[in-house]
Protein backbone atom coordinates (compact mmCIF):
# COMPACT_ATOMS: atom_id res chain seq x y z
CA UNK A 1 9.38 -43.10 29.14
CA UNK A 2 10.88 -45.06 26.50
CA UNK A 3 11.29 -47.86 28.03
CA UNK A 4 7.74 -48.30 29.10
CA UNK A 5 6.96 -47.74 25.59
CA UNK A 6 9.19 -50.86 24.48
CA UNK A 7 7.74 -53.22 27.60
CA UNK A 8 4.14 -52.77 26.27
CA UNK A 9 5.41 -53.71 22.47
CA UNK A 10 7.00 -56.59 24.40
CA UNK A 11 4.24 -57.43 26.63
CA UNK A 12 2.06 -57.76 23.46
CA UNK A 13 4.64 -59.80 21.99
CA UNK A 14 4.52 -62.13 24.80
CA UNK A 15 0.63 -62.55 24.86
CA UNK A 16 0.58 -62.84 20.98
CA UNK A 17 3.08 -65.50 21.11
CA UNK A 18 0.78 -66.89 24.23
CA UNK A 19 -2.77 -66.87 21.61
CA UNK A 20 -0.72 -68.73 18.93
CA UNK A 21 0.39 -71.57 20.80
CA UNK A 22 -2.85 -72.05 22.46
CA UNK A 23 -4.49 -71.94 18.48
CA UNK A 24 -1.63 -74.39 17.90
CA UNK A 25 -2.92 -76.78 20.42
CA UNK A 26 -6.05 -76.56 19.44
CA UNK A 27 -5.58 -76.97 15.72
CA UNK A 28 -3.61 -79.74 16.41
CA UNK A 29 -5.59 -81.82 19.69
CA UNK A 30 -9.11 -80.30 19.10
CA UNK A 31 -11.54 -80.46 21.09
CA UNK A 32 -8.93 -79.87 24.04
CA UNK A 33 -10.37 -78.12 27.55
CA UNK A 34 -8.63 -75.65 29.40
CA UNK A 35 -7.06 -77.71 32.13
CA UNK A 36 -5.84 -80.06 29.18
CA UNK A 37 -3.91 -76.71 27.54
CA UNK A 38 -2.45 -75.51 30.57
CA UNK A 39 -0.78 -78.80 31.66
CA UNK A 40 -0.09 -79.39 27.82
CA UNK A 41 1.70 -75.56 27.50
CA UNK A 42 3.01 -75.27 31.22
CA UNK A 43 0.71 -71.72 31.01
CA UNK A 44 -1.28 -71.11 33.85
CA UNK A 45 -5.43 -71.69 33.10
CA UNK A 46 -5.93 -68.30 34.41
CA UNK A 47 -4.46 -67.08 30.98
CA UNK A 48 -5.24 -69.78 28.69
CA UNK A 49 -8.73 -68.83 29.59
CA UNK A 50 -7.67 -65.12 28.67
CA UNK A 51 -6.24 -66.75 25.33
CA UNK A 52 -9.20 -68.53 24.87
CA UNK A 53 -11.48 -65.72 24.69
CA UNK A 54 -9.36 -63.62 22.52
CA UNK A 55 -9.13 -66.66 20.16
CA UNK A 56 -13.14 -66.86 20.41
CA UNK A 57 -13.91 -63.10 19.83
CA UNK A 58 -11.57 -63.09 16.84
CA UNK A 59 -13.78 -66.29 15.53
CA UNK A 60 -10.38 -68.67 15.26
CA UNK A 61 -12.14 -71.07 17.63
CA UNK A 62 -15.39 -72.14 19.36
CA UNK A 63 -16.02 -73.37 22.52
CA UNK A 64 -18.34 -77.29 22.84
CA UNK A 65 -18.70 -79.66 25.64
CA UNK A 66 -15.60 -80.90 25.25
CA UNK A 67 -13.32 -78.28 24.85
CA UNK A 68 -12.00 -75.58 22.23
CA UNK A 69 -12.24 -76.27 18.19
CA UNK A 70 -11.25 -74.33 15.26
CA UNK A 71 -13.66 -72.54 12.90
CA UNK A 72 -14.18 -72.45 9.39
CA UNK A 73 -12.13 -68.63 9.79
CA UNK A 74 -9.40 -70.88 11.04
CA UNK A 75 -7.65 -71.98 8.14
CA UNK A 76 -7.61 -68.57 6.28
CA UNK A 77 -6.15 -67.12 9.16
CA UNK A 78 -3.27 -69.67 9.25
CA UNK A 79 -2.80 -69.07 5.54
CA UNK A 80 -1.90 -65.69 6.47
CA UNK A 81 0.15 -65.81 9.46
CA UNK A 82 3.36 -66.37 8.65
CA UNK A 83 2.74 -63.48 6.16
CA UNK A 84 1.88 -61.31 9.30
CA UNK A 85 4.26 -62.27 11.18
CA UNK A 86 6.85 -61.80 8.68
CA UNK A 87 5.22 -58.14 8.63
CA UNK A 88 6.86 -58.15 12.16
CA UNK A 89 9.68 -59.36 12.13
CA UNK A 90 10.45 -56.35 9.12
CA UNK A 91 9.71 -53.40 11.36
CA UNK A 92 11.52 -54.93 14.10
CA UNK A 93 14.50 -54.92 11.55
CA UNK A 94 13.14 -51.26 10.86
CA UNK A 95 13.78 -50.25 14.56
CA UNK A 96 17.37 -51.32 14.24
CA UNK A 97 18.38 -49.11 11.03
CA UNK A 98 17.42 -46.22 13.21
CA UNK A 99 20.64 -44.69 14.65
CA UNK A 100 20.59 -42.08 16.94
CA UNK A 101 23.73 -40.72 18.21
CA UNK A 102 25.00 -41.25 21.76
């Protein structure tokens, strides 16, 4: 049971760590299409199109003709992320102090 607790934390991990280097392409090559991101991130389209969406609904980009941009929400967001992800990488640090004995 456990450990399917710890591969969903880690899944999410992995797709969070998926959404921000998408943003980071587009923040950094905007406008920039789909096909464009995959070859540019070696992820397949079929999730940088996932990506893509979640980035959308969350209102960090918008899609135009010629591919993904930021938003205004954009650069807020950025301004806080390496607050949140410090917020992380603390209750990961958490997790170790537990000790349970073996």
């Amino acid at each position: 049971m456990i450990v399917i607790l710890t591969e969903k934390v880690s899944g999410e991990l992995e797709m969070l760590q998926r959404h921000l280097v998408i943003l980071k392409q587009v923040v950094e090559n905007e406008p920039i299409g789909i096909l464009k991101l995959a070859e540019e991130t070696k992820i397949p389209s079929h999730k940088v199109r996932y990506s893509l969406r979640v980035l959308e609904q969350e209102g960090l980009i918008k899609a135009s003709a010629p591919g993904a941009v930021t938003t205004e929400e954009t650069q807020s967001f950025l301004k806080e992320l390496d607050g949140m992800i410090e917020n992380l990488a603390k209750r990961t640090e958490d997790l170790l102090k537990i000790k349970i004995a073996r």
